[in-house]
N, C-alpha and C. Protein backbone atom coordinates (compact mmCIF):
# COMPACT_ATOMS: atom_id res chain seq x y z
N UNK A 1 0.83 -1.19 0.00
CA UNK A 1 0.00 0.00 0.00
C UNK A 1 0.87 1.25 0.00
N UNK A 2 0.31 2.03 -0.50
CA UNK A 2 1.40 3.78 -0.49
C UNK A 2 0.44 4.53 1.01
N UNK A 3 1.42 5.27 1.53
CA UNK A 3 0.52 6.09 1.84
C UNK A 3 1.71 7.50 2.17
N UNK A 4 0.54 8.52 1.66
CA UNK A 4 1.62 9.70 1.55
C UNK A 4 2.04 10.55 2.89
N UNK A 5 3.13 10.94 2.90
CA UNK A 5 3.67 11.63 4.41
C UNK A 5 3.72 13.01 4.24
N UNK A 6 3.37 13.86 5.35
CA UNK A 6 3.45 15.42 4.98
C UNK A 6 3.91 15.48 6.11
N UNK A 7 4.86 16.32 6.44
CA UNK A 7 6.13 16.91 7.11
C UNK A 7 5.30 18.18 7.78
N UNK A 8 5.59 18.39 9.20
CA UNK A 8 5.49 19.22 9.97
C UNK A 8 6.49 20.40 10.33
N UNK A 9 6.58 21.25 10.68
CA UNK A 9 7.54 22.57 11.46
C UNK A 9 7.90 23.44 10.44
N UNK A 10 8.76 24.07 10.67
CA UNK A 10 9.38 25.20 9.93
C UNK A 10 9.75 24.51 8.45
N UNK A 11 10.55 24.01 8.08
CA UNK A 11 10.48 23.45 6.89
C UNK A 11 9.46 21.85 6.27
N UNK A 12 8.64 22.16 7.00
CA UNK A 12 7.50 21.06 6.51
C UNK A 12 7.51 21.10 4.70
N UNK A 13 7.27 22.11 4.14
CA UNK A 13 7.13 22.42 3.02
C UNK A 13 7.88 21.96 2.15
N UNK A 14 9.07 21.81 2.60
CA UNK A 14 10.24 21.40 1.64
C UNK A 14 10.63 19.80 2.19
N UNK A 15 10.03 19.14 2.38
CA UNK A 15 10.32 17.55 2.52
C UNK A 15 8.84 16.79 1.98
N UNK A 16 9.27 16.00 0.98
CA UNK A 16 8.69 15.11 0.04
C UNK A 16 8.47 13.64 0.54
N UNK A 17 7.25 12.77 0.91
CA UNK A 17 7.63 11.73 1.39
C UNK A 17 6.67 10.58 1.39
N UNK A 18 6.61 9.64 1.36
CA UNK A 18 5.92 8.30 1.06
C UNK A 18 6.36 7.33 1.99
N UNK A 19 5.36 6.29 2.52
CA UNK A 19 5.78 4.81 2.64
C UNK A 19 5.11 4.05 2.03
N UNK A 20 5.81 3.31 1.68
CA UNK A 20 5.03 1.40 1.66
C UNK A 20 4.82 0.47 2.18
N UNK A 21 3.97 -0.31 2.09
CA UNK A 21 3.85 -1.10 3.23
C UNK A 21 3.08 -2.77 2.48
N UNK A 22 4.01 -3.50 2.84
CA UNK A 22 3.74 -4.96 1.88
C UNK A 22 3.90 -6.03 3.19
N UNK A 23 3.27 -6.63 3.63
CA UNK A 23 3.64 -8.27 3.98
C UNK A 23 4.29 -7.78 5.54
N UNK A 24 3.67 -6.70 6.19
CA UNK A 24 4.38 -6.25 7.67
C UNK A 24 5.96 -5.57 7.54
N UNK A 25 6.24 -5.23 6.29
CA UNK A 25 7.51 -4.37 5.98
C UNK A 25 7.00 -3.09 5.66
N UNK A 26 7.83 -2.10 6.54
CA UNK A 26 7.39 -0.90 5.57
C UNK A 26 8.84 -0.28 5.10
N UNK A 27 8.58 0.65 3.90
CA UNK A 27 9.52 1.57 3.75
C UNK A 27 9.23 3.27 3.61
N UNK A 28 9.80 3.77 3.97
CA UNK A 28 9.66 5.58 4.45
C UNK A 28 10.60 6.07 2.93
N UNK A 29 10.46 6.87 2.49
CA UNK A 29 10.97 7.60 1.54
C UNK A 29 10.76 9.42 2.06
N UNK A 30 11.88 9.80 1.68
CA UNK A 30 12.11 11.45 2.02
C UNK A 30 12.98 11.98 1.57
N UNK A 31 12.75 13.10 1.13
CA UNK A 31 13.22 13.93 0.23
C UNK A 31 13.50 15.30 0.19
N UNK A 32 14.36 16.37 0.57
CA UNK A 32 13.79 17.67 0.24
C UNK A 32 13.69 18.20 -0.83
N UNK A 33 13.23 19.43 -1.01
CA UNK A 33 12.90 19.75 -1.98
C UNK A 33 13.34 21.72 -1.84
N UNK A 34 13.42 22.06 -3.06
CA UNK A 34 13.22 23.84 -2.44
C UNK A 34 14.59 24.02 -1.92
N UNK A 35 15.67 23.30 -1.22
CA UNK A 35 16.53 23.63 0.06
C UNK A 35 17.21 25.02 -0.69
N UNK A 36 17.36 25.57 -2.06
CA UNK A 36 18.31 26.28 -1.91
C UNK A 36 18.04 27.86 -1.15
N UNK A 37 16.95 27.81 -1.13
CA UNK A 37 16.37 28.79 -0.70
C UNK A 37 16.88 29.08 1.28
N UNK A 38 17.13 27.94 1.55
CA UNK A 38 16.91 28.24 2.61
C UNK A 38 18.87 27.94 2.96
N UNK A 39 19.58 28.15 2.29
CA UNK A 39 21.29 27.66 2.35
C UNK A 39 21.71 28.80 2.53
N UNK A 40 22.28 29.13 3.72
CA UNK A 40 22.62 31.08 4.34
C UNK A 40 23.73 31.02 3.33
N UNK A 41 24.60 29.95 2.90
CA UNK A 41 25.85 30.70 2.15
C UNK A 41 26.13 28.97 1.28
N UNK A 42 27.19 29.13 0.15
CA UNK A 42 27.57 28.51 -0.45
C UNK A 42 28.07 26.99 -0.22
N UNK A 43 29.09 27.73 1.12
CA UNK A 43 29.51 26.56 2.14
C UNK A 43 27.99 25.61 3.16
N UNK A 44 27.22 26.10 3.29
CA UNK A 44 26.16 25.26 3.73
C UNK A 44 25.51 24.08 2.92
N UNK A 45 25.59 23.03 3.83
CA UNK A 45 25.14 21.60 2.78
C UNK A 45 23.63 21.60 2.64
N UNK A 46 22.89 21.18 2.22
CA UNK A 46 21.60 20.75 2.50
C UNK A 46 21.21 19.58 3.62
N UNK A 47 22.23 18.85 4.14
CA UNK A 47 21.74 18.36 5.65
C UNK A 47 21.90 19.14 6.68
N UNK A 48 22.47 20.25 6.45
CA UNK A 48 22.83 21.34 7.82
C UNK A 48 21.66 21.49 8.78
N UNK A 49 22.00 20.58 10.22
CA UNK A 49 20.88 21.17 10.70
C UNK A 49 19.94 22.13 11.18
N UNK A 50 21.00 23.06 10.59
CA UNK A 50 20.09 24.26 11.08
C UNK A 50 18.52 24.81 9.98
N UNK A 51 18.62 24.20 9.01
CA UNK A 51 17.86 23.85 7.96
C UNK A 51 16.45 23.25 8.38
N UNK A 52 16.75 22.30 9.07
CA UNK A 52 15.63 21.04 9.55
C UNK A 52 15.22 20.67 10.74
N UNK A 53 15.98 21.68 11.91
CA UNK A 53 15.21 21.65 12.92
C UNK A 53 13.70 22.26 13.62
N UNK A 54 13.72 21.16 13.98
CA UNK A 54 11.99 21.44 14.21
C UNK A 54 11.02 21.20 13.42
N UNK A 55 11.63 20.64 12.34
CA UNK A 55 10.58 19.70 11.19
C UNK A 55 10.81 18.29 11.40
N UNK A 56 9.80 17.36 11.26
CA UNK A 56 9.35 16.04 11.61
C UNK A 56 8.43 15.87 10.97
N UNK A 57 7.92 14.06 10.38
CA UNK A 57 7.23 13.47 10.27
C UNK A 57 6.47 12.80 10.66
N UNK A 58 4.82 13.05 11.12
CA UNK A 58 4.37 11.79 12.03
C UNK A 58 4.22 10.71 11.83
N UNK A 59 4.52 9.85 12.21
CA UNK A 59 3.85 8.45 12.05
C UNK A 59 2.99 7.85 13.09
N UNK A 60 2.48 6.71 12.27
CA UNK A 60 1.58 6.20 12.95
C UNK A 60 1.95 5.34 14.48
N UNK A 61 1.40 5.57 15.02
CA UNK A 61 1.97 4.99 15.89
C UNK A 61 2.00 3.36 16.33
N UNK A 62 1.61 2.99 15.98
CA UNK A 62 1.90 1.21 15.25
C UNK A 62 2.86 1.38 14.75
N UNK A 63 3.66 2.02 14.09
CA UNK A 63 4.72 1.81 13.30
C UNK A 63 5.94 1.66 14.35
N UNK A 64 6.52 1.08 13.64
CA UNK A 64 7.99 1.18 14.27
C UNK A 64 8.92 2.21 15.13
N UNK A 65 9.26 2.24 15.69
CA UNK A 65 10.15 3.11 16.30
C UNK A 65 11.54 3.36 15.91
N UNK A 66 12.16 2.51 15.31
CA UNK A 66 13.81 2.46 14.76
C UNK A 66 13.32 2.04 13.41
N UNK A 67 14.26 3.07 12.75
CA UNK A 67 14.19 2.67 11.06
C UNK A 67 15.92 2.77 10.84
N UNK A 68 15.92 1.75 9.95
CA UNK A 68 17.62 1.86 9.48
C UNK A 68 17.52 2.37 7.93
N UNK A 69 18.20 3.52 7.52
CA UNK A 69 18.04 4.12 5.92
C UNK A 69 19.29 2.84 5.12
N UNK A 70 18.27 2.74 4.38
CA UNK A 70 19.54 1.57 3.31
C UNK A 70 19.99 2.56 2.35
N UNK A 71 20.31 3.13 2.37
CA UNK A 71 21.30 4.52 1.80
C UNK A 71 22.61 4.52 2.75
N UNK A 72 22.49 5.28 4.66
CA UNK A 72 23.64 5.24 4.52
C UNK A 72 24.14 4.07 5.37
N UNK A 73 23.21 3.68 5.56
CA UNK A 73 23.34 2.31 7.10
C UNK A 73 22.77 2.70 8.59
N UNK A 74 22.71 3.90 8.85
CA UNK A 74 22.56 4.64 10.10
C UNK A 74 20.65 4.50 10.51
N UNK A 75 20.83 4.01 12.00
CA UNK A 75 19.55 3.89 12.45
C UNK A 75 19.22 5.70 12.86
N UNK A 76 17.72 5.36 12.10
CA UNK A 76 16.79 6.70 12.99
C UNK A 76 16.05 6.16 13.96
N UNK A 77 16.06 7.01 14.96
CA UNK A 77 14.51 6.97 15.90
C UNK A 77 13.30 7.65 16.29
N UNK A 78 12.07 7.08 15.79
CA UNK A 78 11.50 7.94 15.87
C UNK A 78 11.32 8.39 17.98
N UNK A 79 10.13 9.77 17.84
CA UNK A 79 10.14 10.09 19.24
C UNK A 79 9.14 9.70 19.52
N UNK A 80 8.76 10.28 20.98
CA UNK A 80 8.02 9.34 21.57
C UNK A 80 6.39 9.54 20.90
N UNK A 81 6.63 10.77 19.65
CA UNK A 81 5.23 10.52 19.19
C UNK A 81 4.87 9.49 17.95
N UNK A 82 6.06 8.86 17.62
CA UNK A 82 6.50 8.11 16.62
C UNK A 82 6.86 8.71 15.51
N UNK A 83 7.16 10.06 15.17
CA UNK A 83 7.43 11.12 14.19
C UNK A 83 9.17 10.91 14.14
N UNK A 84 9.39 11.35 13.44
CA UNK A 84 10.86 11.32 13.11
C UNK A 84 11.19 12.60 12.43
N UNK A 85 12.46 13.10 13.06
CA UNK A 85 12.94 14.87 12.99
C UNK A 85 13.73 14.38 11.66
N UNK A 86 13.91 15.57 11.03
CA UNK A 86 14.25 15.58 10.01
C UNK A 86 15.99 15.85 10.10
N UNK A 87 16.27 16.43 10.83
CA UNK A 87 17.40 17.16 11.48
C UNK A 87 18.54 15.67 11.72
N UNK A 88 17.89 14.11 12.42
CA UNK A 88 18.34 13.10 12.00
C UNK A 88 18.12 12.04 10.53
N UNK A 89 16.79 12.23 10.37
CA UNK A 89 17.29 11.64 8.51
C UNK A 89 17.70 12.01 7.73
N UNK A 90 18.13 13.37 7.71
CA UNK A 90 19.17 14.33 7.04
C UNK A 90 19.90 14.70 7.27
N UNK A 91 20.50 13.88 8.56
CA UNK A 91 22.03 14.04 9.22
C UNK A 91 23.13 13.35 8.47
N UNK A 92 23.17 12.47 7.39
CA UNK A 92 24.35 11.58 6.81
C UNK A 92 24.20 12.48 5.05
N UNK A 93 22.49 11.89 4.51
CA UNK A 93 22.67 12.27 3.21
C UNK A 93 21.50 13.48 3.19
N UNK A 94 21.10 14.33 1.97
CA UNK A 94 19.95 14.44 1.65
C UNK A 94 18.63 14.08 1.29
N UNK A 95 18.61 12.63 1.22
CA UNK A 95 17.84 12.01 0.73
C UNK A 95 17.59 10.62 1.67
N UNK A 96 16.60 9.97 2.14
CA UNK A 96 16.60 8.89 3.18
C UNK A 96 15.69 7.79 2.23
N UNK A 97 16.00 6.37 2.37
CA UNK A 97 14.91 5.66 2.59
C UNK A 97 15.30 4.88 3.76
N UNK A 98 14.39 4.23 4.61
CA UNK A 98 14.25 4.47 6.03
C UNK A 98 13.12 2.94 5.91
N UNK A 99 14.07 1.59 6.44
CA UNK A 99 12.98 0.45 6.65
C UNK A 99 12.98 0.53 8.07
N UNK A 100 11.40 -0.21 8.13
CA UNK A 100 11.46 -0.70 9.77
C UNK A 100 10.05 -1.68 9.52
């Protein structure tokens, strides 16, 4: 099944996102979008967290709590509302997919 994710906080707007969900697996997909707008200078990456704090995704809360991104290897966690900050799935790359 798809079901689509919309991003909360200050940069809600600029993160793109989906899961799937087959056979008790799911996968999270995320994306930003827009970032250049928000890059104070040249030297700033697009995972900088100063970019993405205070934006999160909710999830359901059935869902999982630890997702590992098969991108860079690194576990996320979600919090205790089961949402996941963006500030950690955009701590390695720009781009996450995120099983759990």
């Amino acid at each position: 099944s798809y079901t689509p994710l919309n991003a909360e906080g200050p940069s809600g707007h600029q993160v793109i996102g989906f899961a799937r969900q087959q056979n008790g697996h799911r996968a999270i997909v995320l994306v930003p979008r827009l970032v250049a707008s928000r890059l104070s200078d040249s030297d700033t990456p697009p995972t900088s967290p100063e970019i993405w704090e205070g934006t999160y995704v909710p999830l359901p809360p059935e869902w999982p709590r630890q997702w590992r991104c098969a991108l860079s290897g690194e576990v996320v966690s979600g919090d205790a509302r089961g949402g996941v900050h963006m500030v950690d799935v955009f701590r390695w790359l720009p781009v996450a997919l995120l099983l759990g």
